[in-house]
Protein backbone atom coordinates (compact mmCIF):
# COMPACT_ATOMS: atom_id res chain seq x y z
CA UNK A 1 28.54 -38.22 -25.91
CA UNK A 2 31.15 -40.53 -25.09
CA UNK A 3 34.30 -39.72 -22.84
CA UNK A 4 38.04 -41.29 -22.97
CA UNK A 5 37.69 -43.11 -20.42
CA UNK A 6 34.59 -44.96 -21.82
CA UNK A 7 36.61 -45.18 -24.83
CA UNK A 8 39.52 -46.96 -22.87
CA UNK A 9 37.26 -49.43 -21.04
CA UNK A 10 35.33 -50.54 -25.06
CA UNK A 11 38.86 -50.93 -26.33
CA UNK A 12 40.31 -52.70 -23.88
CA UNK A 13 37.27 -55.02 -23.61
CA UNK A 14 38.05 -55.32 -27.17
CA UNK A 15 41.53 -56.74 -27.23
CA UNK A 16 40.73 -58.98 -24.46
CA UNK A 17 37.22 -60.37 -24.96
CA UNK A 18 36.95 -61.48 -21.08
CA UNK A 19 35.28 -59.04 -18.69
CA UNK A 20 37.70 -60.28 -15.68
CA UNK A 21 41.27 -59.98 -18.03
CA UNK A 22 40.21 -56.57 -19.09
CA UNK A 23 39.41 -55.53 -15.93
CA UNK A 24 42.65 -56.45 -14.63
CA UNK A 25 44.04 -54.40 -17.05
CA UNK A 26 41.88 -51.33 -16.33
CA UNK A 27 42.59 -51.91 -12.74
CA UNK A 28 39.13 -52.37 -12.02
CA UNK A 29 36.66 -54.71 -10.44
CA UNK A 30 34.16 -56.04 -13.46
CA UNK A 31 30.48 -54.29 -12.68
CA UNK A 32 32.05 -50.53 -12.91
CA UNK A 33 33.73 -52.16 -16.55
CA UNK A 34 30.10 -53.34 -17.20
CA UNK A 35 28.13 -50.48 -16.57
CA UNK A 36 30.82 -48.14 -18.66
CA UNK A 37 29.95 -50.58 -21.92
CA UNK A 38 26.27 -50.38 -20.88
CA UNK A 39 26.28 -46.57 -20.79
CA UNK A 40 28.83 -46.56 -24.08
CA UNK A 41 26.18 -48.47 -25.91
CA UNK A 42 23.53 -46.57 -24.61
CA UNK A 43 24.41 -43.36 -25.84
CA UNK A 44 25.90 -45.14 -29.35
CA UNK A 45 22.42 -46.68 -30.16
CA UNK A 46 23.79 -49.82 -30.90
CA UNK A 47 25.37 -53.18 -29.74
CA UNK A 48 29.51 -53.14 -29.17
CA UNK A 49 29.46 -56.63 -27.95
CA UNK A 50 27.46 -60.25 -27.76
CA UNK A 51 28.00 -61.50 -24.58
CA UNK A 52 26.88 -64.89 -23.44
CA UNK A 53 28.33 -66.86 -20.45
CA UNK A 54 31.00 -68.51 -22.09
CA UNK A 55 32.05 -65.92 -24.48
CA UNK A 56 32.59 -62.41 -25.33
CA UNK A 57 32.21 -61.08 -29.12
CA UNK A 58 32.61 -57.84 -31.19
CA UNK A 59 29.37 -57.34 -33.66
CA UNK A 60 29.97 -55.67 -36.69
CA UNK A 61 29.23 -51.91 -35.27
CA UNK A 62 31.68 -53.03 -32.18
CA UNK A 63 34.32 -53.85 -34.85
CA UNK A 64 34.05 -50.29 -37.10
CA UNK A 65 34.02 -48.93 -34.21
CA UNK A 66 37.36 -50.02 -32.75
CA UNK A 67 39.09 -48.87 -35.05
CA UNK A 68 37.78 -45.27 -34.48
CA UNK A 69 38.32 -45.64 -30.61
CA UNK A 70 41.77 -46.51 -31.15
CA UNK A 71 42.37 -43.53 -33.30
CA UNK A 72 40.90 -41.29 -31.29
CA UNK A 73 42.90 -42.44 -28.20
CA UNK A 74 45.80 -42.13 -30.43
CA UNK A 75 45.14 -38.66 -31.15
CA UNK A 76 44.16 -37.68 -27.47
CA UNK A 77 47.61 -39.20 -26.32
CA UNK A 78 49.65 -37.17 -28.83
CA UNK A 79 47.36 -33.81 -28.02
CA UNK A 80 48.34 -34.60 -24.62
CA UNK A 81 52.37 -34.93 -25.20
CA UNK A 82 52.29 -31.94 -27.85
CA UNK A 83 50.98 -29.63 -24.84
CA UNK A 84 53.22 -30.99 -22.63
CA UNK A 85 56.56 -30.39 -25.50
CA UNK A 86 55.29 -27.01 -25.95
CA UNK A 87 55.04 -25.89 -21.92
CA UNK A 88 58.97 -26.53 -22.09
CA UNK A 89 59.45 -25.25 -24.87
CA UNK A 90 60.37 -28.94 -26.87
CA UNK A 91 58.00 -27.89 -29.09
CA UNK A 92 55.97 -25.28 -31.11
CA UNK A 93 56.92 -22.82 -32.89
CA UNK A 94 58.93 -19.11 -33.02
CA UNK A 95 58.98 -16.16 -35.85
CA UNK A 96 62.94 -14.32 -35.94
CA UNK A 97 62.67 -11.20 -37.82
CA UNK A 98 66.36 -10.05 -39.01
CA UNK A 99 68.54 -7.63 -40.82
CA UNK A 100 69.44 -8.49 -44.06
CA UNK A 101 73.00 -8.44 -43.21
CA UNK A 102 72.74 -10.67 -40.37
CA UNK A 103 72.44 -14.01 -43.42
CA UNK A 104 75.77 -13.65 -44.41
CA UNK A 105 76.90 -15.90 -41.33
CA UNK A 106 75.49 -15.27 -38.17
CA UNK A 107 71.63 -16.57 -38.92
CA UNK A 108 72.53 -19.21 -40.71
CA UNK A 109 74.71 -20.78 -37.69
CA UNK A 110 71.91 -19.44 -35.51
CA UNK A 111 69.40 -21.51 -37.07
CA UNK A 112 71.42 -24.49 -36.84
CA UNK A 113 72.26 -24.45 -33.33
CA UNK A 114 68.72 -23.69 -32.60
CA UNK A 115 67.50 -26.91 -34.68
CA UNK A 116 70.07 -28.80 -33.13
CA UNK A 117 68.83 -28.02 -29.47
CA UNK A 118 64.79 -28.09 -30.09
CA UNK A 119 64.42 -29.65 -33.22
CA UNK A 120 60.98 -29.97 -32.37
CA UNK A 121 60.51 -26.02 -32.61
CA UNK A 122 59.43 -24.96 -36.09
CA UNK A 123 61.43 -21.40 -36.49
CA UNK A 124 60.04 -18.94 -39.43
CA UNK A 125 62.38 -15.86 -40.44
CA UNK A 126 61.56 -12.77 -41.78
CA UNK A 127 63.69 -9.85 -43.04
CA UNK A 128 62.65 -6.60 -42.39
CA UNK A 129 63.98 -3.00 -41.88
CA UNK A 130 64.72 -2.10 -38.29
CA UNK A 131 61.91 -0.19 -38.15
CA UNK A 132 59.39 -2.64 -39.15
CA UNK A 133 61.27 -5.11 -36.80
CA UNK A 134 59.77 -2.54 -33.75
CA UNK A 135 56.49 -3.07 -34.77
CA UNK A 136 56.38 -6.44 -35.57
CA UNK A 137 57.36 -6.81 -32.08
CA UNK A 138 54.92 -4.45 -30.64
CA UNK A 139 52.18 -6.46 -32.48
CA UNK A 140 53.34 -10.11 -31.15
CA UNK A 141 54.10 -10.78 -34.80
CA UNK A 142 58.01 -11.99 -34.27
CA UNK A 143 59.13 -13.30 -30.97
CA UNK A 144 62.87 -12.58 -31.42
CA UNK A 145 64.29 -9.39 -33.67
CA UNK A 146 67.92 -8.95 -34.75
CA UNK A 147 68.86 -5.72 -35.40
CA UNK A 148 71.71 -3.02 -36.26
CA UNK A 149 70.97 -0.65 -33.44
CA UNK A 150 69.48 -1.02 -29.95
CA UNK A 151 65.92 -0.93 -29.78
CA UNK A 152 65.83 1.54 -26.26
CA UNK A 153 62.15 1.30 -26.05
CA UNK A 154 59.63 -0.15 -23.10
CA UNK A 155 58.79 -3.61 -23.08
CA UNK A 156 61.08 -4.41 -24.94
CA UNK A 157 64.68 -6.47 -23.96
CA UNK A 158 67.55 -5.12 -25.60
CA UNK A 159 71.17 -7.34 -25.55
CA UNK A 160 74.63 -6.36 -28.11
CA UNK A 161 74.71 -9.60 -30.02
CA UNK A 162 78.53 -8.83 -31.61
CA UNK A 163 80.52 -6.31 -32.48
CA UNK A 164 82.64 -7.00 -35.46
CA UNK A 165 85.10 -4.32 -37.70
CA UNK A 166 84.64 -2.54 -40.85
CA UNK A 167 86.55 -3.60 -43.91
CA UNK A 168 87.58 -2.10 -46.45
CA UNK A 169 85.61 -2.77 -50.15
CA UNK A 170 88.04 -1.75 -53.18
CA UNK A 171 87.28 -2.69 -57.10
CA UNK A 172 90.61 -4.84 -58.41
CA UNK A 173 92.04 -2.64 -60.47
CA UNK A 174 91.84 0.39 -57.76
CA UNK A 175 95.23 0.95 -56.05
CA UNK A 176 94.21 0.55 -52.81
CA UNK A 177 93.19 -3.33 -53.81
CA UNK A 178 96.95 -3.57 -53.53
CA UNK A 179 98.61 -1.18 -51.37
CA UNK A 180 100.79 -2.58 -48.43
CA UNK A 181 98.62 -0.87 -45.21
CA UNK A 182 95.62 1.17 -46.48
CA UNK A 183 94.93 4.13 -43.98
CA UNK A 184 92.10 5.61 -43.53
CA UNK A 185 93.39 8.86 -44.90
CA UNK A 186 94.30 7.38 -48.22
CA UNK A 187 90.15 7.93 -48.64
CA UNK A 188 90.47 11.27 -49.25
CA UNK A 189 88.51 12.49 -52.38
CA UNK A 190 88.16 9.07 -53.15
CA UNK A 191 85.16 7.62 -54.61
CA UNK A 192 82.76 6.31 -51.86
CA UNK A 193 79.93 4.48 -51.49
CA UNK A 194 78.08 5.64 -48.40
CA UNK A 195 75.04 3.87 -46.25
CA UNK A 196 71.70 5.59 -46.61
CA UNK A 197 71.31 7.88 -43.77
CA UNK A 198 67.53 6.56 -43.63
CA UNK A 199 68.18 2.72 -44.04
CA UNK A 200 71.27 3.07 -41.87
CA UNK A 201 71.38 5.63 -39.75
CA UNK A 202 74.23 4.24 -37.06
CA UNK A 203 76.34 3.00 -39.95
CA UNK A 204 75.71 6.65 -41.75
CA UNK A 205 77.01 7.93 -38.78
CA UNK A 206 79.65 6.21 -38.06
CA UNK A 207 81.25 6.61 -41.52
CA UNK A 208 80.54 10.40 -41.68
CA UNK A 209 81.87 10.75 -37.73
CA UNK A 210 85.29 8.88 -39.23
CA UNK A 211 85.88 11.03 -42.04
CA UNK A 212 85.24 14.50 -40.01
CA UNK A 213 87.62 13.53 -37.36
CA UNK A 214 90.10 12.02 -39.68
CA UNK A 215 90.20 15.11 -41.86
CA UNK A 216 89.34 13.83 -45.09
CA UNK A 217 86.73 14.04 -47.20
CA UNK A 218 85.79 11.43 -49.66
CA UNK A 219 83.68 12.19 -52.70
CA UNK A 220 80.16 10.56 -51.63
CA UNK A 221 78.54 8.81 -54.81
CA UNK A 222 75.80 7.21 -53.71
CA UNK A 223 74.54 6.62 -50.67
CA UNK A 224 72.26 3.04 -50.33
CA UNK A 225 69.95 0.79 -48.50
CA UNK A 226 71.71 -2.34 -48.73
CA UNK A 227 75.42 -3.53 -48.38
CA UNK A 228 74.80 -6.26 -51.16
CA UNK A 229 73.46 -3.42 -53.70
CA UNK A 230 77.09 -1.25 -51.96
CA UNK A 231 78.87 -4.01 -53.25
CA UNK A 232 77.34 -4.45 -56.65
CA UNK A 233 78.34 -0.95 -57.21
CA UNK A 234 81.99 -1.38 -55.64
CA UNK A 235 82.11 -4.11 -58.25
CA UNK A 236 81.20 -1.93 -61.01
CA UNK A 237 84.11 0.12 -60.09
CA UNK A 238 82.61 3.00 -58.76
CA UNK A 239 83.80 3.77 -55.90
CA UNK A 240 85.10 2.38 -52.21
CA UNK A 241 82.82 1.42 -49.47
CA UNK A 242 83.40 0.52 -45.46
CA UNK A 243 81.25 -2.48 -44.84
CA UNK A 244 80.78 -5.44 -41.93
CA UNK A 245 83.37 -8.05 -41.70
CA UNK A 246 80.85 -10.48 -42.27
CA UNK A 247 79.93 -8.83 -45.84
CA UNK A 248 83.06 -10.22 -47.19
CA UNK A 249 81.50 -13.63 -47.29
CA UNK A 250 79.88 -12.20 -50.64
CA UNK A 251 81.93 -12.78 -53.17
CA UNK A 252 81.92 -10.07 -56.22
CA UNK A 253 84.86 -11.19 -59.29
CA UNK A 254 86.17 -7.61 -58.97
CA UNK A 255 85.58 -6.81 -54.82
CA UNK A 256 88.51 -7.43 -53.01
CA UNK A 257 88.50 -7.14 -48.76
CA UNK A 258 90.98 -4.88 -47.11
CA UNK A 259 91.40 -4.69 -43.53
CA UNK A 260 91.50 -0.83 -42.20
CA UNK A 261 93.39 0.46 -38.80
CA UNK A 262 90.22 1.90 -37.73
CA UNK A 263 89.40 3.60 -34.02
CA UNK A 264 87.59 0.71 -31.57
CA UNK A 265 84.72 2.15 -31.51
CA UNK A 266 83.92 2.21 -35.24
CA UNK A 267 82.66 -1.04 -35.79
CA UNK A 268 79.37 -2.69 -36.58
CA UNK A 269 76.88 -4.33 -33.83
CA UNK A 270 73.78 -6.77 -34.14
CA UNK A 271 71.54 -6.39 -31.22
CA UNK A 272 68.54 -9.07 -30.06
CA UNK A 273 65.56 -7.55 -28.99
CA UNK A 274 62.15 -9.27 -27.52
CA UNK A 275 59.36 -8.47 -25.33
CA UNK A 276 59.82 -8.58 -21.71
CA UNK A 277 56.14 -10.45 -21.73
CA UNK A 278 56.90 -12.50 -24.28
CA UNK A 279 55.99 -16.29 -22.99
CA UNK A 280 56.85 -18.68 -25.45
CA UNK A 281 58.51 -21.49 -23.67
CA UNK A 282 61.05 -21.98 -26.86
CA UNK A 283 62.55 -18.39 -26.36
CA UNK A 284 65.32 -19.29 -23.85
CA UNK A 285 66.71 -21.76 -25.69
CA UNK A 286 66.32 -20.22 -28.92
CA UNK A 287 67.97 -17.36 -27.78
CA UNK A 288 71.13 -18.90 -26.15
CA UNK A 289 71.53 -20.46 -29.35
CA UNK A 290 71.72 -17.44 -31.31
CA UNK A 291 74.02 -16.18 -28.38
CA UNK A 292 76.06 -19.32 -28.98
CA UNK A 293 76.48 -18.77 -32.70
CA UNK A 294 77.66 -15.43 -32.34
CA UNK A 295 80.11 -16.91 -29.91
CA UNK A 296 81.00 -19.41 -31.99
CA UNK A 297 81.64 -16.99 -34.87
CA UNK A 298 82.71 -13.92 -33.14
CA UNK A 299 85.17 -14.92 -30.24
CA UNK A 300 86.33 -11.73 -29.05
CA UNK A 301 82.74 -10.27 -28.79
């Protein structure tokens, strides 16, 4: 069949209707331009063009099948500056898997920088458990993972996003809601609402660590997968919980926020994680947005 550059020479010929302008145009001498319409027609089975020595002419199958040419030039330019866009990364596309914690203002921002520096780079999110984070990765299914605890495995790139504090959930009619300073210590035999050791193992043992070296003991009444469903039931009234800073963008009519004197180290973390192999050309700049957001919303981290 035909090639572009065949194609090029018919439409070209086509606009002009003189042998010698088109030529020009092609940057050609006229018996190369010739022989490519000679050959086009050839292999097409039928006549582009009535010639005669005064004047050149599109027949009827020259005119149907301009407009095709033109389209598929068209569409040969763009395939052209689409694989160009996506080799640096201007384009394409990239799959963030996330902790659900991580919406309450981190992705969010994330996303936006990210749109606003290659808004030509479709990004797809998906919220999964740690664990299913690790495979998805393993399997090429997500490009970029954020996560509550480092992923310490090979292949795989492992950077602290943030760190941010734990505060303090109380329902509005608890005394705590109101006191001056709460202390850690006022916890004791309290009511508490504790994160699942196997949905959140580092913030599990965390909380547990803090009470044993504290010296208190709260009264554990649930322990759960989720700090929006630890929050429904701190709304209910039934009981306290420790949660991320970030959680206290949720609003709940009978939650109210307390900040806690707590040790440095007993704070929550988001970590990124990605291949080491991982070769989409939108990474970089994908990820120094996220790492921009969390700068923008974090400071101190």
């Amino acid at each position: 069949m035909f090639d572009l550059s065949q194609l090029r020479c018919f439409t070209t010929l086509a606009a002009e209707l003189n042998f010698r302008r088109a030529a020009e145009r092609l940057h050609m001498t006229q018996p190369p331009l010739s022989r490519q319409i000679q050959l086009l027609e050839h292999q097409l089975g039928v006549s582009l063009f009535t010639r005669s020595t005064r004047s050149v002419a599109l027949t009827a199958a020259g005119r149907a099948f301009f407009v095709e040419a033109q389209a598929l030039l068209d569409q040969a330019h763009r395939a052209a500056q689409s694989a160009r866009l996506a080799a640096i990364g201007e384009s394409g596309s990239l799959n963030i898997s996330f902790v659900a914690s991580a919406v309450y203002d981190l992705l969010p921002h994330a996303v936006s920088c990210a749109r606003r520096e290659r808004p030509g780079v479709e990004i797809a999110l998906l919220e999964m458990s740690t664990f299913e984070q690790v495979q998805a990765l393993r399997a090429r299914r997500v490009d970029l993972a954020i996560v509550r605890a480092p992923l310490q495995q090979p292949g795989l790139n492992n950077e602290c996003l943030l760190r941010e504090p734990f505060v303090l959930a109380v329902p509005a009619e608890h005394p705590l809601a109101h006191a001056r300073q709460p202390k850690v210590q006022m916890l004791h035999e309290q009511p508490f609402i504790l994160y699942a050791h196997t949905a959140w193992q580092p913030f599990n043992e965390l909380h547990t660590g803090l009470f044993r070296a504290s010296g208190i003991q709260p009264q554990f009444v649930q322990s759960l997968g989720s700090t929006l469903a630890i929050l429904s039931l701190v709304n209910a009234g039934m009981g306290l919980a420790l949660v991320p800073r970030s959680a206290s963008a949720i609003r709940f009519a009978q939650v109210r926020f307390r900040d806690l004197a707590l040790p440095a180290g007993i704070c929550g973390e988001l970590h990124l994680a990605w291949r080491d192999d991982n070769d989409n050309p939108a990474l970089p700049a994908v990820l120094e947005a996220v790492r921009q957001a969390a700068r923008d919303l974090h400071p101190q981290t």
